[in-house]
C-alpha atoms as a PDB file:
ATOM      1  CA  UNK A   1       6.027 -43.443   3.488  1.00  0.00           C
ATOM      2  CA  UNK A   2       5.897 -40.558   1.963  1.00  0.00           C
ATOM      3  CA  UNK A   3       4.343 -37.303   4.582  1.00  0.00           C
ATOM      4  CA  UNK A   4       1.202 -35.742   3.002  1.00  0.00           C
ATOM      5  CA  UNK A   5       1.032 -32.071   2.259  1.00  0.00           C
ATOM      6  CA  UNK A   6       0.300 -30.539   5.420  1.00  0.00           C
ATOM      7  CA  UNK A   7      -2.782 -27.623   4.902  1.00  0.00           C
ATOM      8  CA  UNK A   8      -1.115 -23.715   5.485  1.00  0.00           C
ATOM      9  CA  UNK A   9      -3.068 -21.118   6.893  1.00  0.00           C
ATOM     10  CA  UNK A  10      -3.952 -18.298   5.017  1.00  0.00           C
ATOM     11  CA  UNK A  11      -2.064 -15.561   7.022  1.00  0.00           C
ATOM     12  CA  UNK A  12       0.801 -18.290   6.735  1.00  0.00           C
ATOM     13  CA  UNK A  13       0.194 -18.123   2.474  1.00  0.00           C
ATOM     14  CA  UNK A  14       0.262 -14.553   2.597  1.00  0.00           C
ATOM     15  CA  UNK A  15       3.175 -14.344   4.359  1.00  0.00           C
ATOM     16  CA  UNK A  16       4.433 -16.655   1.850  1.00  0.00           C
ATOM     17  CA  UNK A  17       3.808 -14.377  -1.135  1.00  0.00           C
ATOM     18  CA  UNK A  18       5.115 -11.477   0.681  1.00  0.00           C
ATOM     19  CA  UNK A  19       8.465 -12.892   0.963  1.00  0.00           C
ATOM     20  CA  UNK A  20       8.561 -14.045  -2.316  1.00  0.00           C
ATOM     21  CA  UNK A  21       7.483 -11.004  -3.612  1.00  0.00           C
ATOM     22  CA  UNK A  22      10.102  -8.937  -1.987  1.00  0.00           C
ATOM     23  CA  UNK A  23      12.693 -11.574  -2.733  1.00  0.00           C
ATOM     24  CA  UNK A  24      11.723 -11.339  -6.690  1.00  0.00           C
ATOM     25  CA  UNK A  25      11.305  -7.555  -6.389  1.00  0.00           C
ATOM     26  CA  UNK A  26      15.542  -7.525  -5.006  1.00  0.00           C
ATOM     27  CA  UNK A  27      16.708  -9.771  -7.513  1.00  0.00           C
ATOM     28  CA  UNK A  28      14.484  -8.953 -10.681  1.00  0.00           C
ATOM     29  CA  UNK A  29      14.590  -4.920 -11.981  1.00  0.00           C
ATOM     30  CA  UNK A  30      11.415  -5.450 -14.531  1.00  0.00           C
ATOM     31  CA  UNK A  31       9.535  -7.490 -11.365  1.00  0.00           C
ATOM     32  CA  UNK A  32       7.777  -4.331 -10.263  1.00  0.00           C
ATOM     33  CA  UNK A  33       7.057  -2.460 -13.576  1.00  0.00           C
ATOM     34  CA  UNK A  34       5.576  -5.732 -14.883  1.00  0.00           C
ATOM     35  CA  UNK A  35       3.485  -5.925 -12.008  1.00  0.00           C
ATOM     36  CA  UNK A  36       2.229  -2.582 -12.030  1.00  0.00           C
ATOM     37  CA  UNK A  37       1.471  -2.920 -15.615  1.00  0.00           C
ATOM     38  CA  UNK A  38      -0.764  -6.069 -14.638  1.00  0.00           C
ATOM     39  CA  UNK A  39      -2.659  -3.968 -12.631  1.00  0.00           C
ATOM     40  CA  UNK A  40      -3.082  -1.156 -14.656  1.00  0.00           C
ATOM     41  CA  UNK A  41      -4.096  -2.715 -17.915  1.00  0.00           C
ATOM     42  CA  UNK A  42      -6.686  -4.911 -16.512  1.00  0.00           C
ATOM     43  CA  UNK A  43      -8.148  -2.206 -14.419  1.00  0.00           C
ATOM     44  CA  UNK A  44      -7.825   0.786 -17.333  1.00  0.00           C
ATOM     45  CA  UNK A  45     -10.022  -1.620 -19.458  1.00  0.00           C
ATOM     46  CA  UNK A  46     -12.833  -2.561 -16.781  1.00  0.00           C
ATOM     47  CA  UNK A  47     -13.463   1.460 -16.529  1.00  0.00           C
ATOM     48  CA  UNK A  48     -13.734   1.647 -19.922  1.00  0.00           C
ATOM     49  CA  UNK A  49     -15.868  -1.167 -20.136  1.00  0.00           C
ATOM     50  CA  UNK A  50     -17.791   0.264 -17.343  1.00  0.00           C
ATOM     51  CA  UNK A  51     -18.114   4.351 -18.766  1.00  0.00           C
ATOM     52  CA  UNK A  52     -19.120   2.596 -22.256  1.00  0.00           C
ATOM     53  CA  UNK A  53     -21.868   0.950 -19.987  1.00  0.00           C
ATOM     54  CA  UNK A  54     -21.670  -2.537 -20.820  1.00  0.00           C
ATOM     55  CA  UNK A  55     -22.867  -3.284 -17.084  1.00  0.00           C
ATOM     56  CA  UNK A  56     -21.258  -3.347 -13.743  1.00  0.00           C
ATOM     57  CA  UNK A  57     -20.389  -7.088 -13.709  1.00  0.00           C
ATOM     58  CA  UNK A  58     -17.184  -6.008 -15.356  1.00  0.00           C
ATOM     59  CA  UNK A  59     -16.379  -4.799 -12.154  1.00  0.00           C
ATOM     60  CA  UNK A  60     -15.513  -7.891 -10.321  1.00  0.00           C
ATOM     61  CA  UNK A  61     -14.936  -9.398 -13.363  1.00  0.00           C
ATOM     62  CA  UNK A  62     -11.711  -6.827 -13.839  1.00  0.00           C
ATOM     63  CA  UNK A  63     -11.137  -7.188 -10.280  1.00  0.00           C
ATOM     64  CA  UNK A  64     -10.603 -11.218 -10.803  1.00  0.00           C
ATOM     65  CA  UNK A  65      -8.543 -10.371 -13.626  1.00  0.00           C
ATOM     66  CA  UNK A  66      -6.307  -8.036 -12.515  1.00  0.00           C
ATOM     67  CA  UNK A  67      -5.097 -10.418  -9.607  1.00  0.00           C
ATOM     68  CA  UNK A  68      -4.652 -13.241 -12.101  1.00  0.00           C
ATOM     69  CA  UNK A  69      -2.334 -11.256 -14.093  1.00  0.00           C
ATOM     70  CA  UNK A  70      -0.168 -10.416 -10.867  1.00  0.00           C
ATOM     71  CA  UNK A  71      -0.449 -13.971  -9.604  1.00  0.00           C
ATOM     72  CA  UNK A  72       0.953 -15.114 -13.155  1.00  0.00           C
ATOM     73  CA  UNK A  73       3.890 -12.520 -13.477  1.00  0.00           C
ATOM     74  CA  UNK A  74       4.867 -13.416  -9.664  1.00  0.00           C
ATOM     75  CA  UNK A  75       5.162 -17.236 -10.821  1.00  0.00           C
ATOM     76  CA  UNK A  76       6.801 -16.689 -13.702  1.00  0.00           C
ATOM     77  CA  UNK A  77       9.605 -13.801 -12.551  1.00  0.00           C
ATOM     78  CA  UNK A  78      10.156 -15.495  -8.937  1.00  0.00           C
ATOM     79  CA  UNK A  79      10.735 -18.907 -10.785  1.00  0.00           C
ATOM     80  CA  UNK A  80      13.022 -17.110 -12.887  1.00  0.00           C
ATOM     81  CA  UNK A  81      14.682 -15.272  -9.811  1.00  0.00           C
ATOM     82  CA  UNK A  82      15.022 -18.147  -8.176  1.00  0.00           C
ATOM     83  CA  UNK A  83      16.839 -19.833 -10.671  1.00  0.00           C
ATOM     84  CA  UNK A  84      19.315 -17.474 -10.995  1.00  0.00           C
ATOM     85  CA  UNK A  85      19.962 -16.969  -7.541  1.00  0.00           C
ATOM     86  CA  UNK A  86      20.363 -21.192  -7.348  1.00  0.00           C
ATOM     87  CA  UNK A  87      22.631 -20.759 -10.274  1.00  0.00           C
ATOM     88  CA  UNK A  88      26.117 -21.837  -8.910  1.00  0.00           C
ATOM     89  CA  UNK A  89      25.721 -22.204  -5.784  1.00  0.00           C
ATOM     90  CA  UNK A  90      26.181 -25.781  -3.934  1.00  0.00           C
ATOM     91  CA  UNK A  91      23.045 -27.643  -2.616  1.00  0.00           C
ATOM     92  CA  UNK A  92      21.115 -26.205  -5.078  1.00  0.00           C
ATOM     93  CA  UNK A  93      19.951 -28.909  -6.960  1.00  0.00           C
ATOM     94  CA  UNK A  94      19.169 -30.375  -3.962  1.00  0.00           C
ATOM     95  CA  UNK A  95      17.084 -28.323  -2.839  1.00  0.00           C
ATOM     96  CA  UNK A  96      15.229 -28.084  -5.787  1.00  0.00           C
ATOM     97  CA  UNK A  97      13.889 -30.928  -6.065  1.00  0.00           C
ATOM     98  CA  UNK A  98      12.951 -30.755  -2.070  1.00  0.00           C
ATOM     99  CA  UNK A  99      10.514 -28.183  -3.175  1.00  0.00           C
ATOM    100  CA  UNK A 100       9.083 -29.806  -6.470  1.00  0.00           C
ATOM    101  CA  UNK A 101       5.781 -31.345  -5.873  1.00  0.00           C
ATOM    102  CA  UNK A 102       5.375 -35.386  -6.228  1.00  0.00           C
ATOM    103  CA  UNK A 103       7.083 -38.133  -4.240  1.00  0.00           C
ATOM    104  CA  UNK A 104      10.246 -37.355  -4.325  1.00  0.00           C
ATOM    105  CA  UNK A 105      12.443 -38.579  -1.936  1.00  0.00           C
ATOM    106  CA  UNK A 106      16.092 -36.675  -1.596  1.00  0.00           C
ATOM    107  CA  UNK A 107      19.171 -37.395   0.327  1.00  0.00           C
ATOM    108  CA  UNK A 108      21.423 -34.079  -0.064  1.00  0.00           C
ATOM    109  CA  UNK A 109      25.518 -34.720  -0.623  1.00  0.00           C
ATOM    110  CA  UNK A 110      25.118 -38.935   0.247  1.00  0.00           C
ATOM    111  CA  UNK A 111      28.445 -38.362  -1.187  1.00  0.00           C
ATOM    112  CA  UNK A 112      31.048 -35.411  -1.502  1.00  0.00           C
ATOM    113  CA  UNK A 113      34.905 -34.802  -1.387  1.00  0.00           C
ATOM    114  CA  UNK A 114      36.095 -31.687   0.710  1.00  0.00           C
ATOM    115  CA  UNK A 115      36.195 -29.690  -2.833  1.00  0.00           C
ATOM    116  CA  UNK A 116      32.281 -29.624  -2.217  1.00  0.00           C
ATOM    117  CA  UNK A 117      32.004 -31.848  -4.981  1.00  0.00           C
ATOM    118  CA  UNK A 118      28.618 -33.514  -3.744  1.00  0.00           C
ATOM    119  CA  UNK A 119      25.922 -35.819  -5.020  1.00  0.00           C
ATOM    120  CA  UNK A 120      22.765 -35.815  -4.100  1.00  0.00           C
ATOM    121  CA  UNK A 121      20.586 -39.129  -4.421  1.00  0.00           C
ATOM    122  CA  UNK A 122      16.590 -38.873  -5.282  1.00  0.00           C
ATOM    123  CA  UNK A 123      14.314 -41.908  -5.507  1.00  0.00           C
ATOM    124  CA  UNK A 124      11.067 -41.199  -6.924  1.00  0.00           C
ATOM    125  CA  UNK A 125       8.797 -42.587  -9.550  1.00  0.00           C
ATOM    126  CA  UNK A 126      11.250 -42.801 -12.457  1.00  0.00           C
ATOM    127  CA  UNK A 127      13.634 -44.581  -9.954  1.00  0.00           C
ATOM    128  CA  UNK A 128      17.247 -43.267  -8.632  1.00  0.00           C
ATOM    129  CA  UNK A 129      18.438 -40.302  -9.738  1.00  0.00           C
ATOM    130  CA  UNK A 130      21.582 -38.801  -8.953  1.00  0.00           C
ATOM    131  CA  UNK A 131      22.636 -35.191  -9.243  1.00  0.00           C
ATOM    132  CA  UNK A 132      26.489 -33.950  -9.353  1.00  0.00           C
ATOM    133  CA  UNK A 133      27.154 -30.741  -8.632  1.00  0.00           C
ATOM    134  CA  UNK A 134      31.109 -29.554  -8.319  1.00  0.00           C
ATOM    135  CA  UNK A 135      33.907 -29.817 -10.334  1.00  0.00           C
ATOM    136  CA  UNK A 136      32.810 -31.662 -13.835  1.00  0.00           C
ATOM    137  CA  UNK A 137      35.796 -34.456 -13.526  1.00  0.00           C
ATOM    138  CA  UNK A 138      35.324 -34.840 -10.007  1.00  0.00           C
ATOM    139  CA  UNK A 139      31.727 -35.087 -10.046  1.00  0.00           C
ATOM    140  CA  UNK A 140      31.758 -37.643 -12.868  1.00  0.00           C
ATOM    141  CA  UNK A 141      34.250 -40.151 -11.037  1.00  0.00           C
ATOM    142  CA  UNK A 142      32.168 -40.007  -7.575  1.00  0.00           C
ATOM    143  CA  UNK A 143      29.013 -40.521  -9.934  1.00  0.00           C
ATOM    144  CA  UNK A 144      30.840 -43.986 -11.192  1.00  0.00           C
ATOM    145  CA  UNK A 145      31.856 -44.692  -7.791  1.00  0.00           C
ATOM    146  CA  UNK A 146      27.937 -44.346  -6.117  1.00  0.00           C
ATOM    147  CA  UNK A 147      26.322 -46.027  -9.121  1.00  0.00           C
ATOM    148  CA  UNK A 148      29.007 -49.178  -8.561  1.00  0.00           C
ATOM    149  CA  UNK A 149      26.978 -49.012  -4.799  1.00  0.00           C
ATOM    150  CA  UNK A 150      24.037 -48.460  -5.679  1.00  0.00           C
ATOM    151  CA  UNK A 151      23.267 -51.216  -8.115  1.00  0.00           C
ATOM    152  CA  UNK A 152      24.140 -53.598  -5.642  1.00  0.00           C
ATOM    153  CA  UNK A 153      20.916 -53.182  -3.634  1.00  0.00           C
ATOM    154  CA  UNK A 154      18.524 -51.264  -6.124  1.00  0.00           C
ATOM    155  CA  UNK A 155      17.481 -54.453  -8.408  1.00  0.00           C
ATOM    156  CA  UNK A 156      15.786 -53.684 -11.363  1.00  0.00           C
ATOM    157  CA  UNK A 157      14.985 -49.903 -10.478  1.00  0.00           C
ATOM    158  CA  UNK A 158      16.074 -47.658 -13.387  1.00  0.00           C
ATOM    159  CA  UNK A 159      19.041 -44.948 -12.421  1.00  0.00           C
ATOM    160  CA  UNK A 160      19.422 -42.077 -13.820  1.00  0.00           C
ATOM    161  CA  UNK A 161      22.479 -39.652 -13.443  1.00  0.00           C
ATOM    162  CA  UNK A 162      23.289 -35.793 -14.057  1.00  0.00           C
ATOM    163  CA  UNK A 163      26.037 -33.135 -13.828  1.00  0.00           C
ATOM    164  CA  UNK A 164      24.947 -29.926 -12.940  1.00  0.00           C
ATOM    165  CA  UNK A 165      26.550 -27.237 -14.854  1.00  0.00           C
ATOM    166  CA  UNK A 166      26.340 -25.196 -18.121  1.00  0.00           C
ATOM    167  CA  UNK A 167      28.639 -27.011 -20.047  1.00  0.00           C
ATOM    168  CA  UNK A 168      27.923 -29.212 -23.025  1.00  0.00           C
ATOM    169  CA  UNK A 169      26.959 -32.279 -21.619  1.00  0.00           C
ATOM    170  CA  UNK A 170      25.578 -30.863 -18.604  1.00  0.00           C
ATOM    171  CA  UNK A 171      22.193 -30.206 -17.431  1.00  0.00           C
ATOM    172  CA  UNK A 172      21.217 -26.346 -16.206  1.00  0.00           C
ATOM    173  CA  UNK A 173      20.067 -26.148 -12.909  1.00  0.00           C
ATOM    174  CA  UNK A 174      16.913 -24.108 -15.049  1.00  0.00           C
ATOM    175  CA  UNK A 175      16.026 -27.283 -16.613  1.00  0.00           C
ATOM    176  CA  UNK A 176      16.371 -29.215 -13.792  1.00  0.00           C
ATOM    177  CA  UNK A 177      12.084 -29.358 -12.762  1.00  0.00           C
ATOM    178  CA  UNK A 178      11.399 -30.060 -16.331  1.00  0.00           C
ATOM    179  CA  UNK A 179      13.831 -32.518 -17.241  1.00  0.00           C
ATOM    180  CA  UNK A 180      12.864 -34.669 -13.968  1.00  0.00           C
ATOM    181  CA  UNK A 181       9.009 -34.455 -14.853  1.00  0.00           C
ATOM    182  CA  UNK A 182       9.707 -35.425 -17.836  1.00  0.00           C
ATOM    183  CA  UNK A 183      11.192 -38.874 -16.833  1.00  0.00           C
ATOM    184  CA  UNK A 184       9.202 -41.867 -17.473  1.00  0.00           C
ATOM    185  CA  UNK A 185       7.060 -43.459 -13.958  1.00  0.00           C
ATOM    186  CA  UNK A 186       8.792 -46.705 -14.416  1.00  0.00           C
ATOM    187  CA  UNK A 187       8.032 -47.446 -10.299  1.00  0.00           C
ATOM    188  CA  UNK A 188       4.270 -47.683  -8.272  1.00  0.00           C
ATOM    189  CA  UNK A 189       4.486 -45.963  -5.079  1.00  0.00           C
ATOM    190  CA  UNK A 190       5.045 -49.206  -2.722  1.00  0.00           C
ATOM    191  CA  UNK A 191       8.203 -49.981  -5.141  1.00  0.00           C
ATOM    192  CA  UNK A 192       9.548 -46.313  -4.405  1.00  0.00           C
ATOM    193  CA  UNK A 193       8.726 -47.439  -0.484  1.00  0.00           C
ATOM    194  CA  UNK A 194      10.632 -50.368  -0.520  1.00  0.00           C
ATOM    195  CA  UNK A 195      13.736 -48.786  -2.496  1.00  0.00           C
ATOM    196  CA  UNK A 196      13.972 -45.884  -0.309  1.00  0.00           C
ATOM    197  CA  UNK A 197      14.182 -48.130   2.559  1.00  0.00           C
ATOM    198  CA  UNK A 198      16.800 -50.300   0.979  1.00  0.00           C
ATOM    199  CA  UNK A 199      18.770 -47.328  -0.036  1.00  0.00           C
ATOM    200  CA  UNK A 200      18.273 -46.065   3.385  1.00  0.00           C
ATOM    201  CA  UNK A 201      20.065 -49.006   5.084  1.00  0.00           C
ATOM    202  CA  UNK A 202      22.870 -48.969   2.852  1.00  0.00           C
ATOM    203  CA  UNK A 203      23.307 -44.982   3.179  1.00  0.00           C
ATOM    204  CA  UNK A 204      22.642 -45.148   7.387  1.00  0.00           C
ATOM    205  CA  UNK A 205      26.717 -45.943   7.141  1.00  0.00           C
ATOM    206  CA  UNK A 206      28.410 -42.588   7.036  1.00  0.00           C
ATOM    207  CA  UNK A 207      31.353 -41.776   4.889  1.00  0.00           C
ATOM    208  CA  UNK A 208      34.210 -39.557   5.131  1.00  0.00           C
ATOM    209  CA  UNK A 209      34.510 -36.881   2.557  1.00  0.00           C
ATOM    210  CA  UNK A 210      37.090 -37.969  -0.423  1.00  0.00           C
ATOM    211  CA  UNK A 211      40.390 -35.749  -0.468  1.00  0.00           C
ATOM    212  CA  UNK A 212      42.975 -34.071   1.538  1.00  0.00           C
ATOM    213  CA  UNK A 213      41.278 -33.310   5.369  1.00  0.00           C
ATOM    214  CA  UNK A 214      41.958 -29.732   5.404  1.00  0.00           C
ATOM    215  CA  UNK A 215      44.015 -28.766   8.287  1.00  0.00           C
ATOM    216  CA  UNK A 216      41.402 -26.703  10.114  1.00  0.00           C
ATOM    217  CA  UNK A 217      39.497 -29.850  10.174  1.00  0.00           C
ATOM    218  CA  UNK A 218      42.913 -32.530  11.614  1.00  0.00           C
ATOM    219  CA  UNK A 219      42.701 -33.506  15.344  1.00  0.00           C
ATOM    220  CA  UNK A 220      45.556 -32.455  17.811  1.00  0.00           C
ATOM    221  CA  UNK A 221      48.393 -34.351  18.266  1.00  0.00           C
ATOM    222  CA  UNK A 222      47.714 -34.190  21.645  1.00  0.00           C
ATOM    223  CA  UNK A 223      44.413 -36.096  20.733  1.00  0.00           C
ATOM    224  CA  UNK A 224      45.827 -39.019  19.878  1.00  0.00           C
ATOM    225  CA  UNK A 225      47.735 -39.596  22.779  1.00  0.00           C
ATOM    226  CA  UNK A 226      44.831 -39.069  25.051  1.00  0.00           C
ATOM    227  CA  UNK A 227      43.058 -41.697  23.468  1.00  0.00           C
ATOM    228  CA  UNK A 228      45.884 -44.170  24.225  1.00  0.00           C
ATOM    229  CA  UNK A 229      45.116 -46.759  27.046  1.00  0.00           C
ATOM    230  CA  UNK A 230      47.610 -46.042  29.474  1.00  0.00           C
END
């Protein structure tokens, strides 16, 4: 079942913003001038609203405002941040759609090579969804190879299935949030319980990366011969 949204305290919220904040303020060079201009404007106008006396209840009124603005240029920039800092880099996808609101139920790399080629399974409304992220020709054979598995215990459930990348073809890790909200509800929530679960059997089995072991990663020789029965 899915876990519901556990309440955060408000210090916990502030903290929150703080860090995004900063983290949008490192990454984004217009973050703070647009911010300063969302106080500014808002404010500039309730004085003059104010001196022109057209009452004091523009003073809370500007006050209400003026943090609206901010709130809306920290969503929009730190979204934007975020994406390009995601841009890239492996897992992102992943964890993505760990932070999208709605049932969404992700299993990061199910299935990778050691080229961190890696795809990442999601069952949710629409029904499976799986999300390549690595080398394009890689990604698309392992993507053959886990829908093969997959459709042996999902049923009826659509599937769905994406490359992550930039390239024609592709779909950009920015459009990622809206192209998955966008996808039909085709399942009730008790079907997504009973998928998951199935999918969850079938995945409990874990498999070895596909490729060449690197040799940092290869067992002694000496290992093998300790684990002969004498």
């Amino acid at each position: 079942m899915a876990k519901p949204e556990e309440k955060v305290p408000f210090r916990e919220r502030l903290k929150q913003i703080g860090q995004v904040f900063a983290f949008t303020a490192r990454q984004d060079k217009w973050f703070v001038p647009l911010v300063v201009g969302a106080v500014l404007i808002p404010l500039a106008l309730t004085v003059l609203f104010v001196l022109l006396d057209f009452g004091w209840i523009w003073i809370p009124i500007g006050i209400m405002v003026t943090l609206l603005a901010v709130l809306i240029v920290l969503n929009l920039r730190s979204n934007a941040a975020m994406m390009n800092a995601a841009e890239g880099q492996p897992g992102a996808a992943a964890s993505i759609m760990e932070n999208m609101r709605g049932d969404w139920r992700v299993r990061p790399a199910a299935s990778s090579t050691t080229q961190f080629d890696m795809i990442h399974i999601v069952v949710g409304r629409p029904g499976v969804i799986l999300l390549g992220e690595g080398q394009p020709q890689r990604v698309r054979t392992l993507l053959g190879q886990e829908k093969r598995r997959l459709s042996k215990v999902i049923g009826n459930a659509p599937m769905y299935d994406y490359v992550i990348g930039a390239e024609e073809g592709e779909l950009s890790i920015r459009k990622l949030r809206t192209t998955m909200m966008k996808l039909p509800r085709n399942l009730t929530g008790k079907d997504v319980n009973a998928l998951d679960k199935r999918l969850g059997a079938l995945l409990a089995r874990p498999q070895m990366p596909k490729g060449a072991i690197p040799k940092n990663m290869r067992p002694s020789k000496g290992a093998f011969r300790q684990q002969r029965p004498r």
